[in-house]
N, C-alpha and C. Protein backbone atom coordinates (compact mmCIF):
# COMPACT_ATOMS: atom_id res chain seq x y z
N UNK A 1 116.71 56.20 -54.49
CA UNK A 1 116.32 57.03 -53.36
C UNK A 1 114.90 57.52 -53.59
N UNK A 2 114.26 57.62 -52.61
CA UNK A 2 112.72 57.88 -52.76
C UNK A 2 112.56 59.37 -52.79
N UNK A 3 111.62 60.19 -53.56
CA UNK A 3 111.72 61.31 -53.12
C UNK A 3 111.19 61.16 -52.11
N UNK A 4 110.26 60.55 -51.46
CA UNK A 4 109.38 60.84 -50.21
C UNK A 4 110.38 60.95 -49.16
N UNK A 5 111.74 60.81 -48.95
CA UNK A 5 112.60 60.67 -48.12
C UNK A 5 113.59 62.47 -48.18
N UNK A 6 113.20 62.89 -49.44
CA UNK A 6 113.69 64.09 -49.31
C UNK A 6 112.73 65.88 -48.89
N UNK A 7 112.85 65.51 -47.79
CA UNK A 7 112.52 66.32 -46.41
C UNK A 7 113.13 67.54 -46.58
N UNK A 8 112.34 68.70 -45.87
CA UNK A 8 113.00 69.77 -45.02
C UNK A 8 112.21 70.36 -43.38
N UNK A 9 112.72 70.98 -42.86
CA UNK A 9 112.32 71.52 -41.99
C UNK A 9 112.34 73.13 -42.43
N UNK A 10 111.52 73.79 -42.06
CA UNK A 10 111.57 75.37 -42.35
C UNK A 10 110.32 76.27 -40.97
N UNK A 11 110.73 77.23 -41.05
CA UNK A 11 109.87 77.80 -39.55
C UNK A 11 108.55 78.34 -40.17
N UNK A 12 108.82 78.80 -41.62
CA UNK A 12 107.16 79.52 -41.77
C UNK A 12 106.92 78.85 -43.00
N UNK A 13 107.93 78.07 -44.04
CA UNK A 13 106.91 78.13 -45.10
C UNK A 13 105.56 76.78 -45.29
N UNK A 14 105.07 76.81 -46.16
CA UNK A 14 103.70 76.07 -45.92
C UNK A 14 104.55 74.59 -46.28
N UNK A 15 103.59 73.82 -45.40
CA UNK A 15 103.43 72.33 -45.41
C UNK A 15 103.86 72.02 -47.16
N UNK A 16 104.26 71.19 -47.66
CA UNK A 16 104.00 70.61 -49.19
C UNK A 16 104.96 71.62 -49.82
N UNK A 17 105.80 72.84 -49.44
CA UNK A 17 106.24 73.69 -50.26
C UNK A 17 107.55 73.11 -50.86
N UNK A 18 107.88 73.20 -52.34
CA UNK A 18 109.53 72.24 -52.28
C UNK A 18 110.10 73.53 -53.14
N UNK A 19 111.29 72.97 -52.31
CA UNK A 19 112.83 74.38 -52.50
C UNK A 19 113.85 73.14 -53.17
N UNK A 20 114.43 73.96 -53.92
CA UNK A 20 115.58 73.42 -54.73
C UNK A 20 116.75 74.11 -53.64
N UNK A 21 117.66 73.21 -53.01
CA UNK A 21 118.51 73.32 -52.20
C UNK A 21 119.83 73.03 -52.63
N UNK A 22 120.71 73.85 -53.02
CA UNK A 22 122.01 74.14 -53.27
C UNK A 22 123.50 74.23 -52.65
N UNK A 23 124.23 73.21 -52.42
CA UNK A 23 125.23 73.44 -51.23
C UNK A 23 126.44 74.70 -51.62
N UNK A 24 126.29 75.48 -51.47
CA UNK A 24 127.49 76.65 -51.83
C UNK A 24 128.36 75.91 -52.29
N UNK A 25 128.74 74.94 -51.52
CA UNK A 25 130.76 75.02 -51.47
C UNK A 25 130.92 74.38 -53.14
N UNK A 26 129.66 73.12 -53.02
CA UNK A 26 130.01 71.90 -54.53
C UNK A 26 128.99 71.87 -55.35
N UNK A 27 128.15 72.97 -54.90
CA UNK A 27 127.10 73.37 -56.19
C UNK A 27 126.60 71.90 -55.92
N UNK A 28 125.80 70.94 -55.62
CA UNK A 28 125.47 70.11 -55.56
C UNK A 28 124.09 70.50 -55.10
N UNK A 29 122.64 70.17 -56.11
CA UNK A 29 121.31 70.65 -55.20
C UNK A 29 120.69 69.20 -55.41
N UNK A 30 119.23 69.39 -54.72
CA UNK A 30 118.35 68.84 -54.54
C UNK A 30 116.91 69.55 -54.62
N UNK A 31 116.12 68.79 -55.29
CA UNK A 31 114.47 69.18 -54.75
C UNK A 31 113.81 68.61 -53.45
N UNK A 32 113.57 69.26 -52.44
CA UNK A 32 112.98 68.89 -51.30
C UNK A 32 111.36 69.56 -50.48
N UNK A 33 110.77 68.73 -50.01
CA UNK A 33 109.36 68.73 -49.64
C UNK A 33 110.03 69.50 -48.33
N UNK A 34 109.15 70.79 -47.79
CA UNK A 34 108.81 71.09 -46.38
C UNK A 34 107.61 70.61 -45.86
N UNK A 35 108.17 69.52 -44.45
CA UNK A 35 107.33 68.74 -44.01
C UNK A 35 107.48 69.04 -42.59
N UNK A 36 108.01 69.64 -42.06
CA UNK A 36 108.14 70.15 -40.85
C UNK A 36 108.71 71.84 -40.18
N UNK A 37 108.33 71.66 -38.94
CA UNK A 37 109.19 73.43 -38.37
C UNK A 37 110.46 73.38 -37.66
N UNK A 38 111.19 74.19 -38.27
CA UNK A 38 112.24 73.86 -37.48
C UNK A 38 112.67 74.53 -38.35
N UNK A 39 114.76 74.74 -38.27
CA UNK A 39 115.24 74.36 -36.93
C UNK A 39 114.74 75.66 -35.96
N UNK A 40 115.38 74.99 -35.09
CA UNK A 40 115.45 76.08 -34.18
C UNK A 40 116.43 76.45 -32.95
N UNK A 41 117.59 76.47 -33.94
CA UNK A 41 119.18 77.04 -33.64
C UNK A 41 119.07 78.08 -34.44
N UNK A 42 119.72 79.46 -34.07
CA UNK A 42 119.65 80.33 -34.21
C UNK A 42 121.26 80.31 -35.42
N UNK A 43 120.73 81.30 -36.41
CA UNK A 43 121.52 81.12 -37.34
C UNK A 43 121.51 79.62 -38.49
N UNK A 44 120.33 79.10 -38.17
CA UNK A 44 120.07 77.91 -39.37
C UNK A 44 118.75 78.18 -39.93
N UNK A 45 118.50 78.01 -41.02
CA UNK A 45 117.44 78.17 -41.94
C UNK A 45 116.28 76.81 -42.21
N UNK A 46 117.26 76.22 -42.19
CA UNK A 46 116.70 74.73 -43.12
C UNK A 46 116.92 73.59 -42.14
N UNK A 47 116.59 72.47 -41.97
CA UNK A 47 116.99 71.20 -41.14
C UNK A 47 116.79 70.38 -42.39
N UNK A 48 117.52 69.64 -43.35
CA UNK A 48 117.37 68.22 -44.23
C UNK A 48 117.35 67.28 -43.92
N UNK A 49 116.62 66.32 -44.51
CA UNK A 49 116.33 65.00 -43.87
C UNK A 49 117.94 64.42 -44.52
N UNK A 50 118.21 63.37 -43.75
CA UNK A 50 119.67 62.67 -43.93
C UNK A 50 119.53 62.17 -45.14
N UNK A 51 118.93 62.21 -46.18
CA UNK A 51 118.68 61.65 -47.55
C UNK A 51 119.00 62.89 -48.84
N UNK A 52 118.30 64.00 -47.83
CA UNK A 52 118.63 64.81 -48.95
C UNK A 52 119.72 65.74 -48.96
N UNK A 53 120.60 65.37 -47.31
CA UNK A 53 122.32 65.98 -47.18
C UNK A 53 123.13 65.61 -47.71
N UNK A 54 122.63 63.98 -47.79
CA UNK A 54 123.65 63.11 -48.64
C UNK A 54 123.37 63.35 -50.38
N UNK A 55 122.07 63.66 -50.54
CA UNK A 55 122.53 63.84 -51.79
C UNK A 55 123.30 65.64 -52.78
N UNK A 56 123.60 66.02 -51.64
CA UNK A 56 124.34 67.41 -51.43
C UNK A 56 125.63 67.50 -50.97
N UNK A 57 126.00 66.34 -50.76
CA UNK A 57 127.05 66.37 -49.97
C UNK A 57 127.77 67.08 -48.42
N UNK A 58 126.43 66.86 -47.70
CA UNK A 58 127.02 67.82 -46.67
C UNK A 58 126.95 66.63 -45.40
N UNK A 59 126.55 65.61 -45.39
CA UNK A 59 126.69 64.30 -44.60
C UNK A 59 127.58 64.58 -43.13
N UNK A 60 129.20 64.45 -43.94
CA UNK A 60 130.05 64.19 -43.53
C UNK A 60 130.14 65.73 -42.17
N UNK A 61 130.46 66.68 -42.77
CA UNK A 61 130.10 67.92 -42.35
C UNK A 61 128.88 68.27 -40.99
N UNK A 62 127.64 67.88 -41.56
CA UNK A 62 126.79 68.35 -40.47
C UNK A 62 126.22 69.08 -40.66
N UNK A 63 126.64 70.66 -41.47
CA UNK A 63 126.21 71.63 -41.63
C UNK A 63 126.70 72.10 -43.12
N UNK A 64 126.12 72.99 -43.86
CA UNK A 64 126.80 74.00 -44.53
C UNK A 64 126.10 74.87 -44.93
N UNK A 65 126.45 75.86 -45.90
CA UNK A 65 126.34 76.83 -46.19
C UNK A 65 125.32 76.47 -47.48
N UNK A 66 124.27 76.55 -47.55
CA UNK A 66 123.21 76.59 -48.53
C UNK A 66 121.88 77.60 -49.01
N UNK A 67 122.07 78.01 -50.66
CA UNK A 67 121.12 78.49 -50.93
C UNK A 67 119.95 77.72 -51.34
N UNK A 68 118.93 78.19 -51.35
CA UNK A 68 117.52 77.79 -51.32
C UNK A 68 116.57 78.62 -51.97
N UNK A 69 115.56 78.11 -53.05
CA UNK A 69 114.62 78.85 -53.91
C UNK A 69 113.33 78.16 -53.74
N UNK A 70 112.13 78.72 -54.06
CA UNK A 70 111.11 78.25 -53.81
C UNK A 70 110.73 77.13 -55.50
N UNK A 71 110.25 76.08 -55.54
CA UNK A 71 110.30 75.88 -57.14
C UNK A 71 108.25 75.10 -56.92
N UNK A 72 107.93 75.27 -56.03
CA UNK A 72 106.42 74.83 -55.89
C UNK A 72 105.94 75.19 -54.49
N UNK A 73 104.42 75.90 -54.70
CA UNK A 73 104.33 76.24 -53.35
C UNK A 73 103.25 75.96 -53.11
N UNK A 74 102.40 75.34 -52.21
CA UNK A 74 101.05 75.23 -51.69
C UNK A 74 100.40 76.14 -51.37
């Protein structure tokens, strides 16, 4: 899997910023690039690119419940 494929969407933080993304339920994270704004459904934080849900396990689901830390910031 490429990292270049592991994406986020976020509303304010900077372009290039990567968050270590954590799925509550299976503890399962990822390191991911913010490369876009979004979402923008009320009550979501994050939008992941389909590369880096799957590697979290939240695919199947659609959604879940995830914490998020800053681990590099532009």
């Amino acid at each position: 899997m490429s990292s270049s494929n592991l994406t986020a969407a976020h509303r304010s933080l900077a372009f290039g910023t990567r968050l270590r993304v954590t799925n509550s339920h299976n503890g399962r994270s990822v390191v991911v690039r913010v490369n876009d704004r979004g979402p923008f459904i009320r009550g979501r934080v994050l939008d992941l690119s389909r590369a880096a849900a799957q590697d979290i396990g939240m695919v199947a689901s659609g959604t879940a419940k995830v914490c998020y830390e800053v681990v590099a910031s532009r």
